[in-house]
N, C-alpha and C. Protein backbone atom coordinates (compact mmCIF):
# COMPACT_ATOMS: atom_id res chain seq x y z
N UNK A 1 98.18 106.24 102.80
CA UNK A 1 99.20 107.10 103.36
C UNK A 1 100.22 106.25 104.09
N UNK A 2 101.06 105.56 103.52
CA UNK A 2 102.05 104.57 103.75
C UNK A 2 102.96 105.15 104.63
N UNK A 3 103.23 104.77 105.37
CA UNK A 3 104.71 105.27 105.99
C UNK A 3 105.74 105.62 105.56
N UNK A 4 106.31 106.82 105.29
CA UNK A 4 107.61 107.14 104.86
C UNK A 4 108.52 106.75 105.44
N UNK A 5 109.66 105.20 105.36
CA UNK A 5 110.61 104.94 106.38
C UNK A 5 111.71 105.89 105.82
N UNK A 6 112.57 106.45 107.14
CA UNK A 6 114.08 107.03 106.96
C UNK A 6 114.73 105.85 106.19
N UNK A 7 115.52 106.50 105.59
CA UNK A 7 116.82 105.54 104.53
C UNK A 7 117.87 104.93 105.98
N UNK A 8 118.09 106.01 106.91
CA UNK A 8 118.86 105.58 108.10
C UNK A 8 118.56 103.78 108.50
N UNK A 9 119.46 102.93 108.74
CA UNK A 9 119.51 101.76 109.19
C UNK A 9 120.12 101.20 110.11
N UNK A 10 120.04 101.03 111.26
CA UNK A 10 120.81 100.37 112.31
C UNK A 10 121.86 99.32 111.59
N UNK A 11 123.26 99.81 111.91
CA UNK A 11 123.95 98.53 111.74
C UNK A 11 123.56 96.92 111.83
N UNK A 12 123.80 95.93 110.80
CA UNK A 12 123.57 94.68 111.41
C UNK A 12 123.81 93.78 112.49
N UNK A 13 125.16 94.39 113.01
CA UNK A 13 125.62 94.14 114.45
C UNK A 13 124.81 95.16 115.49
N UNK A 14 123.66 95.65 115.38
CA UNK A 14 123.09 96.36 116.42
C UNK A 14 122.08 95.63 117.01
N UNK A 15 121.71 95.63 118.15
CA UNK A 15 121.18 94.70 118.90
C UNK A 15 119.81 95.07 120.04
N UNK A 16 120.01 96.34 119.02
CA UNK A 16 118.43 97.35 119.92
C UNK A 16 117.51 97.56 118.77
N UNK A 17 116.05 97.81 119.20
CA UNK A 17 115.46 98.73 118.07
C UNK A 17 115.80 100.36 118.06
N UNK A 18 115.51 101.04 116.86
CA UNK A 18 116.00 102.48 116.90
C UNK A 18 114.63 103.11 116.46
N UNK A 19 114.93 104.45 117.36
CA UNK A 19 113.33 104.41 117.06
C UNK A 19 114.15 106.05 116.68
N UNK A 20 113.40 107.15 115.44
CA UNK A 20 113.13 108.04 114.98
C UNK A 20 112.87 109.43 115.70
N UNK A 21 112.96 110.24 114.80
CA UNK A 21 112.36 111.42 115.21
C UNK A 21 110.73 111.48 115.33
N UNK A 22 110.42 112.57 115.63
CA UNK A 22 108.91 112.32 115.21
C UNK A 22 108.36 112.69 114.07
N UNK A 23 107.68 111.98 112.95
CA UNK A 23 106.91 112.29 111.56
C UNK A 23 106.24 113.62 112.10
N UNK A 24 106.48 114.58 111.02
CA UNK A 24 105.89 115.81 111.08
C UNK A 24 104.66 115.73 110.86
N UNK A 25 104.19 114.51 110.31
CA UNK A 25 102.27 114.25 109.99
C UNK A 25 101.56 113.86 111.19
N UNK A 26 102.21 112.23 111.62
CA UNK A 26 101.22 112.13 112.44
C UNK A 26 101.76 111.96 113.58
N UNK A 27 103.39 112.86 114.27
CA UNK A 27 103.73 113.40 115.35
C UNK A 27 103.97 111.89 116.01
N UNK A 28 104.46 110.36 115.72
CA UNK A 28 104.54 109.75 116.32
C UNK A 28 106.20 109.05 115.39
N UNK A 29 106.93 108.69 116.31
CA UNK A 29 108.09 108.57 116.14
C UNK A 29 108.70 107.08 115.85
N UNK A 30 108.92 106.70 114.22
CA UNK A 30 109.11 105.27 113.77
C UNK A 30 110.09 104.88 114.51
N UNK A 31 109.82 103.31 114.41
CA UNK A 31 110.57 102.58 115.13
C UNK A 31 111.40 101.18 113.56
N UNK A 32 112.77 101.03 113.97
CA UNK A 32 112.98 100.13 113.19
C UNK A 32 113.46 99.24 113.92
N UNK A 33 112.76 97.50 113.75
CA UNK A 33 112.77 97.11 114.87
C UNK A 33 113.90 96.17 114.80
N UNK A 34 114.47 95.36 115.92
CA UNK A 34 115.82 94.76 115.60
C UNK A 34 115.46 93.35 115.17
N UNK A 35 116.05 92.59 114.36
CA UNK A 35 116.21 91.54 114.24
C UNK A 35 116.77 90.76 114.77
N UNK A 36 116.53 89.62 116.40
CA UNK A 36 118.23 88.97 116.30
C UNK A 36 118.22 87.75 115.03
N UNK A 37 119.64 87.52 115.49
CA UNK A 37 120.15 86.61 114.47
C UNK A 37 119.53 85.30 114.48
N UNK A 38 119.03 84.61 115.22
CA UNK A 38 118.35 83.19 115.65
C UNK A 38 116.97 83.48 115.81
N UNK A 39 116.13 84.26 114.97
CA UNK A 39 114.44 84.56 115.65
C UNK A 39 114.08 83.86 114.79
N UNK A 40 113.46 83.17 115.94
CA UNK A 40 111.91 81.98 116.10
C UNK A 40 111.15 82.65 115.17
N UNK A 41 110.15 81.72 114.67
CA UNK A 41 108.92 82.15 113.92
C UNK A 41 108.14 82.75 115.15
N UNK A 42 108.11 82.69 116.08
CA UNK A 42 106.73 83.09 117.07
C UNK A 42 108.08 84.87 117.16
N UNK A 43 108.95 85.18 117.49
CA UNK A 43 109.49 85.90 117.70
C UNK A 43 109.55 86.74 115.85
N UNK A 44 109.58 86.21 115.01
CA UNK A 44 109.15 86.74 113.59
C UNK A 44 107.44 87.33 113.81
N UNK A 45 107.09 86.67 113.73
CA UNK A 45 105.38 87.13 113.98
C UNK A 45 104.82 88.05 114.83
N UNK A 46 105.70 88.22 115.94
CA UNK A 46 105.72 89.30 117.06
C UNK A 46 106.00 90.49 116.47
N UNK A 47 107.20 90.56 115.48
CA UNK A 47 107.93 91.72 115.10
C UNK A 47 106.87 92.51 113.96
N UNK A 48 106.43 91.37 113.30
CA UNK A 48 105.38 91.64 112.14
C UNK A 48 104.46 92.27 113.08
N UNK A 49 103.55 91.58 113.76
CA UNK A 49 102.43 92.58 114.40
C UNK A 49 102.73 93.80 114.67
N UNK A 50 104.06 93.99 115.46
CA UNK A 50 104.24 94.90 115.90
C UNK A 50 104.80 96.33 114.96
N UNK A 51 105.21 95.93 113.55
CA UNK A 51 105.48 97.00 112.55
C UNK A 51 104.19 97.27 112.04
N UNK A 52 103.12 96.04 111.49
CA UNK A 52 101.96 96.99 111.35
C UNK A 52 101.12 97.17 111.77
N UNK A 53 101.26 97.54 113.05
CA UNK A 53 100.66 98.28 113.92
C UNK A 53 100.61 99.11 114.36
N UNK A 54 102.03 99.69 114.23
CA UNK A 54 103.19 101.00 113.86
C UNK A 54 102.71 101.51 112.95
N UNK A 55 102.20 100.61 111.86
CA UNK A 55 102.26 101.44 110.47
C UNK A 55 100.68 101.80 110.53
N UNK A 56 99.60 101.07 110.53
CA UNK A 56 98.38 101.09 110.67
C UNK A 56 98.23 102.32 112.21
N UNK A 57 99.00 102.36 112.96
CA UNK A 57 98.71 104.01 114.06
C UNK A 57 99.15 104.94 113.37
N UNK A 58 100.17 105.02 112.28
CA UNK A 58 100.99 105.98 111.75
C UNK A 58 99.77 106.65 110.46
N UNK A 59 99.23 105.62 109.98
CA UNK A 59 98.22 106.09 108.89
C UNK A 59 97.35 107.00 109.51
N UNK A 60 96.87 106.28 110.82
CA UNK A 60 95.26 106.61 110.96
C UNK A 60 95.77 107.90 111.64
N UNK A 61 96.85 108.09 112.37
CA UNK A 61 96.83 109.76 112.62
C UNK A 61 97.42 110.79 111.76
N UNK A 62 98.23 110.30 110.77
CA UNK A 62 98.51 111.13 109.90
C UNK A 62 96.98 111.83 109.17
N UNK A 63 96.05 110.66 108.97
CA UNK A 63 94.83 111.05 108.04
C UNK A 63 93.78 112.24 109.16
N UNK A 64 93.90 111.81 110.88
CA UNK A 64 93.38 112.29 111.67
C UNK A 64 94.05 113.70 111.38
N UNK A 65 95.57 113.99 111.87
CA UNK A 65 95.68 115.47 111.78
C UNK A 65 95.67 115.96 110.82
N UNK A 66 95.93 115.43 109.51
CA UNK A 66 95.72 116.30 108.42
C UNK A 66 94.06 116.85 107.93
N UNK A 67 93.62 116.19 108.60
CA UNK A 67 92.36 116.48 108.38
C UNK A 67 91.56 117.34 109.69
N UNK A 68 92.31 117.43 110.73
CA UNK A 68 92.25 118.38 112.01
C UNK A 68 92.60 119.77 111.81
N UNK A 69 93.82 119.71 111.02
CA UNK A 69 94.52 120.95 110.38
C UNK A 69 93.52 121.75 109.21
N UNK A 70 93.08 121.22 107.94
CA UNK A 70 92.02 121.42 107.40
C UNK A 70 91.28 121.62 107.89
N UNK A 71 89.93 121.30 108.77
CA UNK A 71 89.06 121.87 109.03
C UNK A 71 89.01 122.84 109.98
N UNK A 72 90.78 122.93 111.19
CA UNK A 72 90.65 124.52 111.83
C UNK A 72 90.90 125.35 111.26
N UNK A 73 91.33 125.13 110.24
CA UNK A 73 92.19 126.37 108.98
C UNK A 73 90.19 127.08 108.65
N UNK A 74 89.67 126.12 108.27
CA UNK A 74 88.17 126.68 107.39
C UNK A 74 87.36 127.43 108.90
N UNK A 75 87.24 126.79 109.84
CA UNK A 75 87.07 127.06 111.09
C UNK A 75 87.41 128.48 111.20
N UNK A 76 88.40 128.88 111.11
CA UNK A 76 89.36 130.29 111.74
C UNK A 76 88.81 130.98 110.67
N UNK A 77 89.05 130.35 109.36
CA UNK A 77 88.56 131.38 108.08
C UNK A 77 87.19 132.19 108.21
N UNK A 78 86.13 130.93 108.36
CA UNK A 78 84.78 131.23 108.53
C UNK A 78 84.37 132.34 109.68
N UNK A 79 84.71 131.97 110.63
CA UNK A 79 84.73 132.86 111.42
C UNK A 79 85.28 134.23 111.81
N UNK A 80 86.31 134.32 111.03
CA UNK A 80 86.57 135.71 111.03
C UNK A 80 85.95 136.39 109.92
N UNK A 81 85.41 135.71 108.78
CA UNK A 81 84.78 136.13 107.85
C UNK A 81 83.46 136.54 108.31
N UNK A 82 82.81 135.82 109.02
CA UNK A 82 81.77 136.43 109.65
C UNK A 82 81.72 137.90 110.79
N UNK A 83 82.85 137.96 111.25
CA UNK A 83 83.23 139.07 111.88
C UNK A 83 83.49 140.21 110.97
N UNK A 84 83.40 140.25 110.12
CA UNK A 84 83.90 141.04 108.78
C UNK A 84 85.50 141.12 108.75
N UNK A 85 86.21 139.83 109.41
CA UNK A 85 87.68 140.18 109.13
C UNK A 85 88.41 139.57 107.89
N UNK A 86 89.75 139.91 107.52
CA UNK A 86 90.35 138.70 106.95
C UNK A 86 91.37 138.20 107.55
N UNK A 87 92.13 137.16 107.02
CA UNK A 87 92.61 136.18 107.46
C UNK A 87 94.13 137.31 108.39
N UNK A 88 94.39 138.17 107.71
CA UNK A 88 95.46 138.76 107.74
C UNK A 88 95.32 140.20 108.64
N UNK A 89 95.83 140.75 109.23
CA UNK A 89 95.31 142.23 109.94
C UNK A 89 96.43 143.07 109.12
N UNK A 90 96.34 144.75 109.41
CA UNK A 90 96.84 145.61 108.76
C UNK A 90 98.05 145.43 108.53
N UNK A 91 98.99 145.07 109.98
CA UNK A 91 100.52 144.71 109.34
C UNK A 91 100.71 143.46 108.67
N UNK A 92 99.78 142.58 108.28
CA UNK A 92 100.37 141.20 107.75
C UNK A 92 100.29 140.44 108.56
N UNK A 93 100.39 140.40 109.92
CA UNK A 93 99.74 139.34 111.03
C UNK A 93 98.36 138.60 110.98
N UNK A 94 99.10 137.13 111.13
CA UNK A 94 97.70 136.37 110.86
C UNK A 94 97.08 136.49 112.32
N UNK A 95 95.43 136.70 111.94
CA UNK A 95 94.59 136.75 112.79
C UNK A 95 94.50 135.33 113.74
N UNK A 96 93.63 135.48 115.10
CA UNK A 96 93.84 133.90 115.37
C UNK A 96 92.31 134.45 116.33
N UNK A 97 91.81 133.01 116.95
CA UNK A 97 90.63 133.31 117.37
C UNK A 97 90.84 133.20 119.18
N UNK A 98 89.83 133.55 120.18
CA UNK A 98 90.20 133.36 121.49
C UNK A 98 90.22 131.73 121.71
N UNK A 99 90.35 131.30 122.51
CA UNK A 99 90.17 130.21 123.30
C UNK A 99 88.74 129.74 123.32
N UNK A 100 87.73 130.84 123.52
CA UNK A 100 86.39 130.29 123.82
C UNK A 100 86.10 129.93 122.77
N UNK A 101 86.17 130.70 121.44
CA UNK A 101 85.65 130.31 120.05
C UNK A 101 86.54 129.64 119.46
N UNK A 102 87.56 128.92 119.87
CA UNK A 102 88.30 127.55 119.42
C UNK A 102 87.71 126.61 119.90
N UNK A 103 87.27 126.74 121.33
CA UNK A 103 86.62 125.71 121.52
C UNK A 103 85.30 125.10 121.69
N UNK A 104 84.78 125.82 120.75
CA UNK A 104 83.51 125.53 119.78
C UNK A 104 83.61 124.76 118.81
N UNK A 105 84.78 124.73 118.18
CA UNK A 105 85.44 123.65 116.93
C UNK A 105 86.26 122.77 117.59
N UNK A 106 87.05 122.37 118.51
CA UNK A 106 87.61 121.42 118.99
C UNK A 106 86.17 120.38 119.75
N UNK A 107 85.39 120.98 119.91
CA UNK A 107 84.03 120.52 120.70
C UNK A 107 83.56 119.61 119.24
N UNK A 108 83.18 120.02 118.19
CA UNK A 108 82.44 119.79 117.25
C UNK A 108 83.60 119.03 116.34
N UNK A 109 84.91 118.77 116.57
CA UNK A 109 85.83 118.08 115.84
C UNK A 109 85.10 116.30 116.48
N UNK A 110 85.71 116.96 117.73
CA UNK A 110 85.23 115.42 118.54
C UNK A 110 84.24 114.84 118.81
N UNK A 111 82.86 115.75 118.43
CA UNK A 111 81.48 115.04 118.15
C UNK A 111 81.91 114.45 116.98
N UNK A 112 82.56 114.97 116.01
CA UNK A 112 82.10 114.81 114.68
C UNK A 112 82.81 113.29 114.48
N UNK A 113 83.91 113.60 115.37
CA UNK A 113 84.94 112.20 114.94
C UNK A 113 85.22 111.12 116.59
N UNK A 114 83.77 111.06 117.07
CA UNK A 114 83.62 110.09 118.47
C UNK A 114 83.44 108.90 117.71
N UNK A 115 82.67 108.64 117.07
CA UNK A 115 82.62 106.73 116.53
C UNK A 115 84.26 106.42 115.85
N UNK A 116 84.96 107.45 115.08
CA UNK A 116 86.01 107.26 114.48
C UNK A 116 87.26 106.75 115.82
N UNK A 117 87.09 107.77 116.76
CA UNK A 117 88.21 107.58 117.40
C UNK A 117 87.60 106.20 118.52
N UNK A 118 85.97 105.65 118.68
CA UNK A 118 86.15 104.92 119.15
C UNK A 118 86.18 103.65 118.88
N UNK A 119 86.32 103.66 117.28
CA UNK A 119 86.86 102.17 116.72
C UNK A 119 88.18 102.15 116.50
N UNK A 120 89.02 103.16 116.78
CA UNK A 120 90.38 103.32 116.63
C UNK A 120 90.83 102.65 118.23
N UNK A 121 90.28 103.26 119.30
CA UNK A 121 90.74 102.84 120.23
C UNK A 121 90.46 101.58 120.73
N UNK A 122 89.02 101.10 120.03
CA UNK A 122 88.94 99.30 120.18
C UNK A 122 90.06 98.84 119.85
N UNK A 123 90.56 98.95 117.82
CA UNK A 123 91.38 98.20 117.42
C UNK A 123 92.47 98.65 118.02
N UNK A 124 93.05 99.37 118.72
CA UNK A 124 94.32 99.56 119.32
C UNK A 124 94.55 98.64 120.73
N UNK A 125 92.82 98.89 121.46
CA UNK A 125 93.51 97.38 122.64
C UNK A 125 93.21 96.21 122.02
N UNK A 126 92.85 95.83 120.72
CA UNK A 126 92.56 94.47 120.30
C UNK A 126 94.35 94.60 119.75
N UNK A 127 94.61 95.34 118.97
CA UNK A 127 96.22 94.82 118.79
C UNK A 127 97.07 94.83 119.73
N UNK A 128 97.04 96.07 120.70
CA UNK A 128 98.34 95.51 121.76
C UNK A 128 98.20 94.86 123.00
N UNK A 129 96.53 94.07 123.15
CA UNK A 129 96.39 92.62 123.76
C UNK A 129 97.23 91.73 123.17
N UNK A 130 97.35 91.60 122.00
CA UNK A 130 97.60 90.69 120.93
C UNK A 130 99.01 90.72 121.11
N UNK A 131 99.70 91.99 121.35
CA UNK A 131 100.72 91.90 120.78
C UNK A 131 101.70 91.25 122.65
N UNK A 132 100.75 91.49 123.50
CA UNK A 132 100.67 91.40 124.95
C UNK A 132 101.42 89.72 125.10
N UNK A 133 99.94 89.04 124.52
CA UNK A 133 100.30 87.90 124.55
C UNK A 133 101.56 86.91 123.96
N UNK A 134 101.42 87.60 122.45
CA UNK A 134 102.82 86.85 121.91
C UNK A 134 104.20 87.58 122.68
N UNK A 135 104.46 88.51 122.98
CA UNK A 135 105.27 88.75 123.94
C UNK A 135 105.78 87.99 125.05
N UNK A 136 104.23 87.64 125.65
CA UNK A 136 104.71 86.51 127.11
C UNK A 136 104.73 85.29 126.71
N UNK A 137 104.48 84.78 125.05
CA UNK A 137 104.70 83.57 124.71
C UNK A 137 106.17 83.37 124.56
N UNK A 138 106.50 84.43 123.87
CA UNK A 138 107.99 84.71 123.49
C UNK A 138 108.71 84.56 124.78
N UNK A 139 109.06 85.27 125.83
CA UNK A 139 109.24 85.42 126.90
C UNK A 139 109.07 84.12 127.72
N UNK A 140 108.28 83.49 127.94
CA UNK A 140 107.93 81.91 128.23
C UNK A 140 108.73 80.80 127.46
N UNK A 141 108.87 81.01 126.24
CA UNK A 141 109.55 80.33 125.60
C UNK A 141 110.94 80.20 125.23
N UNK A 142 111.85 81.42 125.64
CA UNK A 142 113.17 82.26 125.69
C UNK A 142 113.39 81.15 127.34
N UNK A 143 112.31 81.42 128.06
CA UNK A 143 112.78 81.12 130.16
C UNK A 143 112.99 79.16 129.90
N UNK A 144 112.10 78.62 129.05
CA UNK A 144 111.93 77.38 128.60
C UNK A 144 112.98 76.81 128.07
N UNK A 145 113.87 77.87 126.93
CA UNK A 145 114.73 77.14 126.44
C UNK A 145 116.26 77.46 126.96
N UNK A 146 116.12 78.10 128.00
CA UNK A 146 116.98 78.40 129.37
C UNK A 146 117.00 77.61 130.09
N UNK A 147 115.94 76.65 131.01
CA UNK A 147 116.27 76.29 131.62
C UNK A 147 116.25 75.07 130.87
N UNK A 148 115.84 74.30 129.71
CA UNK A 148 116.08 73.15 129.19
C UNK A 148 118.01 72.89 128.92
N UNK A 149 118.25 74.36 129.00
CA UNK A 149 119.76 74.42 128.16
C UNK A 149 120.59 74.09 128.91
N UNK A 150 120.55 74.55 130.54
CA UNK A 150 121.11 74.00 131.61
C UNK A 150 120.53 72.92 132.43
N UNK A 151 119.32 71.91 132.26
CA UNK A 151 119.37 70.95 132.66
C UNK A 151 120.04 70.33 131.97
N UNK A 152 119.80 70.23 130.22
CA UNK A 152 120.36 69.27 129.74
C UNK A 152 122.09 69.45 129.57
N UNK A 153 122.57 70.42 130.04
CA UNK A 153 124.22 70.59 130.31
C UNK A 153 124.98 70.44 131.28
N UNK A 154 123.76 69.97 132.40
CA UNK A 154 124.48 69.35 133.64
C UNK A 154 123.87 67.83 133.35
N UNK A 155 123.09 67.30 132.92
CA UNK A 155 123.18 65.69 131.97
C UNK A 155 124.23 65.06 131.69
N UNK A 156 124.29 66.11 130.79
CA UNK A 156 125.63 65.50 129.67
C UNK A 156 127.29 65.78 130.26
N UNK A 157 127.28 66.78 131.30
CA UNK A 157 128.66 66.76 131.93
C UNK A 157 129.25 66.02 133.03
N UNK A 158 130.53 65.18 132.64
CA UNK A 158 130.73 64.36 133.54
C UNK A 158 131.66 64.59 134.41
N UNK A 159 131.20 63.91 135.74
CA UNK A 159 132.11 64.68 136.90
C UNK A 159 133.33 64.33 136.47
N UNK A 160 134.01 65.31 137.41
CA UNK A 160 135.69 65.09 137.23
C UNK A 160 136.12 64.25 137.90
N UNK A 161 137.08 64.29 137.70
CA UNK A 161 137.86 62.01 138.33
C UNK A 161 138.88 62.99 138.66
């Protein structure tokens, strides 16, 4: 379940990332990220982690709600079927269940899917540790070649006579 990117593109003279509406699947809002014009390989590699990581959260909840949606749909079905209802009441209004007996299935979603969501949430602080660090490498290395830029430009400039 790949990411559908918008055709929309930030100008090449744009100098921000642009980030999206929100995907109607998995309710989280793409980002397209900026390029500058002079990026470092460590500042390339940053950007990479950071799109699929985007893309790899974008999968795993698209597959999460579509499959949340499915089983309250069978959920609501079953249960009103057992009530002797159908899905629909006399005028055409869809039936819906209380609160208490929703949350009998929101209870039993999250038994069902606790190991799922808690290897999701490992690999999510193992990537944005990750993505933590090359950040402050980046950042360290941006302050580095700042202040190398103005020592070595008061070096090379000679006083005035």
């Amino acid at each position: 379940m790949n990411c559908r990117r918008s055709p929309f593109r930030p100008a090449p003279s744009s100098t921000h990332d642009w980030i999206g509406p929100p995907n109607p699947l998995s309710n989280l809002r793409p980002i397209v990220y900026h390029i500058p014009e002079n990026e470092t390989e460590l500042e390339k590699r940053l950007r990479h982690l950071r799109q699929e990581t985007e893309d790899w959260n974008h999968d795993f909840w698209t597959k999460q709600n579509i499959t949340f949606s499915k089983e309250k749909e069978a959920f609501i079905i079953s249960q009103l079927k057992a009530k002797g209802l159908t899905v629909r009441d006399e005028q055409g209004r869809r039936r819906s269940l209380n609160s208490e007996e929703m949350a009998v299935f929101y209870k039993s979603f999250l038994d069902k899917n606790r190991i799922r969501h808690a290897n999701y949430n490992n690999e999510w602080y193992r990537r944005n540790f990750t993505i933590t660090l090359l950040m402050a490498r980046v950042a360290l290395n941006n302050m580095w070649k700042t202040v190398t830029n103005r020592h070595s430009g008061k070096n090379n400039s000679t006083p005035p006579t």
